[in-house]
Protein backbone atom coordinates (compact mmCIF):
# COMPACT_ATOMS: atom_id res chain seq x y z
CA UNK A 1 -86.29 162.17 33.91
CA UNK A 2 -87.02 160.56 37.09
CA UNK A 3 -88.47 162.71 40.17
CA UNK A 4 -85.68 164.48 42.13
CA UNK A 5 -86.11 166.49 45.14
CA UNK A 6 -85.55 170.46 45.37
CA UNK A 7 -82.89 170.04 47.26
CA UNK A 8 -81.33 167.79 44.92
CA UNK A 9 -81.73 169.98 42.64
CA UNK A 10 -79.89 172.60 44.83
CA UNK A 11 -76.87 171.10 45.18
CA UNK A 12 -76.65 169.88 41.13
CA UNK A 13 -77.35 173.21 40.34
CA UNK A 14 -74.66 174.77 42.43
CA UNK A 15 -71.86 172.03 41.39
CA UNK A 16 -72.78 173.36 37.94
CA UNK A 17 -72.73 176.76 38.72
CA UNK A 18 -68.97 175.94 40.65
CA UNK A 19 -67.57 174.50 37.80
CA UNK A 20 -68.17 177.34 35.35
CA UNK A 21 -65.81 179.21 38.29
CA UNK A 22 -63.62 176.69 39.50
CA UNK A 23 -61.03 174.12 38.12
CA UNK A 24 -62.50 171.43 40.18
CA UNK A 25 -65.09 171.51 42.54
CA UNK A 26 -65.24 169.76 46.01
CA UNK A 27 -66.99 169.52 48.83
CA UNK A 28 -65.82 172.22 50.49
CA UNK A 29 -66.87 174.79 47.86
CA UNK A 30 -70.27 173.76 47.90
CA UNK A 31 -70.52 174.04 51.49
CA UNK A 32 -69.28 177.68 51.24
CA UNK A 33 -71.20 178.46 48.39
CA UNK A 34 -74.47 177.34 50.02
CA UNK A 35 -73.75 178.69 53.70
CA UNK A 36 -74.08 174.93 54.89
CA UNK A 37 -71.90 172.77 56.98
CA UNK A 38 -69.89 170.50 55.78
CA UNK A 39 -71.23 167.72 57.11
CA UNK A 40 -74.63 168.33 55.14
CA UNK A 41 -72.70 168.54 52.23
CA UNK A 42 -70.82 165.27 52.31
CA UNK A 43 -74.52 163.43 52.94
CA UNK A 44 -76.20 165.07 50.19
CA UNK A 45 -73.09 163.69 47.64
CA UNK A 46 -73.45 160.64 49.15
CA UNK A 47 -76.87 160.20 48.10
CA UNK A 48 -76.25 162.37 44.66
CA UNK A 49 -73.64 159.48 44.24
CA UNK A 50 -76.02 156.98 45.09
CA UNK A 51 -78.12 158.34 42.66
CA UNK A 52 -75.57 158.42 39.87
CA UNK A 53 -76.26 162.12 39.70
CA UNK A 54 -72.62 162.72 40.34
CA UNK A 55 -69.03 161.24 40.34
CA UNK A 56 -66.11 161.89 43.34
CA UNK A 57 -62.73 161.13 42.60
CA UNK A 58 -60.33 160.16 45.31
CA UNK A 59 -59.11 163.30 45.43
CA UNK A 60 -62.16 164.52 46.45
CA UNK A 61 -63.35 166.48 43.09
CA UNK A 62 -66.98 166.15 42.41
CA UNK A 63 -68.20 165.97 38.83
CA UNK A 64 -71.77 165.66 37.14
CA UNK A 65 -73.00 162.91 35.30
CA UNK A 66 -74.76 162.95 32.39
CA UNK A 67 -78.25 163.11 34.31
CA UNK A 68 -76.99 165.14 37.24
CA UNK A 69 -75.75 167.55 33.74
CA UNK A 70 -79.33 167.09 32.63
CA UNK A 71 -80.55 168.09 35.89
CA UNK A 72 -78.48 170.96 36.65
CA UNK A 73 -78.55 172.77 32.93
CA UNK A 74 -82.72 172.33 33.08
CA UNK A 75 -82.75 174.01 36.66
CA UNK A 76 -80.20 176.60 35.89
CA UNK A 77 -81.98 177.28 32.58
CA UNK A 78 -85.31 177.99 34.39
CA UNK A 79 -83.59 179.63 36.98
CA UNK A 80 -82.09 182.57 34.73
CA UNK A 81 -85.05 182.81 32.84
CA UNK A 82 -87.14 183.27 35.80
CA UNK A 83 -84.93 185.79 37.03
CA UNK A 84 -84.30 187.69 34.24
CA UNK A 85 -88.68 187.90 33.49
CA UNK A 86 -89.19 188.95 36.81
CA UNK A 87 -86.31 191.49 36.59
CA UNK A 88 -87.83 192.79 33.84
CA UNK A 89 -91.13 193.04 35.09
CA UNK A 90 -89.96 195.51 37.73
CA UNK A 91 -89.28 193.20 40.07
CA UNK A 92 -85.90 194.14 42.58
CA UNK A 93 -83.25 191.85 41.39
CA UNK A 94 -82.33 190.24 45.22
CA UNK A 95 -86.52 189.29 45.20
CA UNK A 96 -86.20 188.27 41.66
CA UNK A 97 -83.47 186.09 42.21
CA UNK A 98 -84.96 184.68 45.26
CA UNK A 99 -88.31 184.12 44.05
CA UNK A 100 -86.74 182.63 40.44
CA UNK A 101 -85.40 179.88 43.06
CA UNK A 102 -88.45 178.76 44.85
CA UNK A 103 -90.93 178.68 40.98
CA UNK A 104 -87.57 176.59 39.15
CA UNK A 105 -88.50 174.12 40.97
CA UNK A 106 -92.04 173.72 40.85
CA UNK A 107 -93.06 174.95 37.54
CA UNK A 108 -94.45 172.37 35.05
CA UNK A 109 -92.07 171.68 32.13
CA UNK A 110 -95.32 172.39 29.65
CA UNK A 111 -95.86 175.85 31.96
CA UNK A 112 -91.66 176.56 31.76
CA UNK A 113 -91.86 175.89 27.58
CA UNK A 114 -94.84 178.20 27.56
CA UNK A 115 -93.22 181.19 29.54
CA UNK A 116 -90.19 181.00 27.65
CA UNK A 117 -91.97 180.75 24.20
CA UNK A 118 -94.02 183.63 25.49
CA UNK A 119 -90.65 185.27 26.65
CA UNK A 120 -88.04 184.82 24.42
C-alpha cells in the first residue's frame, strides 16, 4: 500500500466510520463530524479523489474505493484495538481513545500484528 499521510488517513477513516451511520455521506457530514470547515473538507476530497482513494457523485455523495476501503478498515482496525488495550489497561476511555488516534497511525504493521497476536 502506498504511503498516505495521517491526515489522509483521517478523513478515510471518518467517511468509513459515516457510512456505517449514514445512507450516504457528503461533505458536509465530514466537516461536522471532524469540527472542520467546510472548505478544508472539500480540498482534502479533492486530493482523496486525486488519489483514487475515493469517488463523488454529482450529487455530492462520497464513497470509498477499494484502496481508500483498504485504508480506512486497516486504520479503523488499529484504532479499536488500540483503544480497547489501553481501556483495558486502566487507561480513562476519552485518553484511550485519544491516544489510540495518534499510535494508529504510526505503529509498524509488524509492531500492530504483534500487539494484536499478543492481544487477542
Amino acid at each position: 500500500m502506498p504511503a498516505i499521510n495521517e491526515s489522509a488517513e483521517n478523513y478515510l477513516e471518518t467517511i468509513l466510520v459515516l457510512s456505517k451511520k449514514l445512507p450516504v455521506v457528503r461533505s458536509v457530514d465530514i466537516a461536522n463530524e471532524l469540527g472542520f470547515k467546510k472548505s478544508s473538507v472539500s480540498i482534502a476530497m479533492k486530493n482523496l479523489r486525486e488519489k483514487h482513494h475515493i469517488t463523488v457523485t454529482d450529487a455530492g455523495f462520497i464513497y470509498l474505493t477499494e484502496s481508500g476501503q483498504g485504508i480506512a478498515e486497516m486504520i479503523y482496525e488499529r484504532h479499536e484495538l488500540l483503544s480497547a488495550w489501553l481501556c483495558k489497561l486502566g487507561v480513562p476511555e476519552k485518553i484511550a481513545t485519544e491516544d489510540a488516534c495518534r499510535i494508529e497511525h504510526v505503529i509498524s504493521a509488524e509492531s500492530f500484528e504483534a500487539l494484536k497476536k499478543h492481544v487477542l
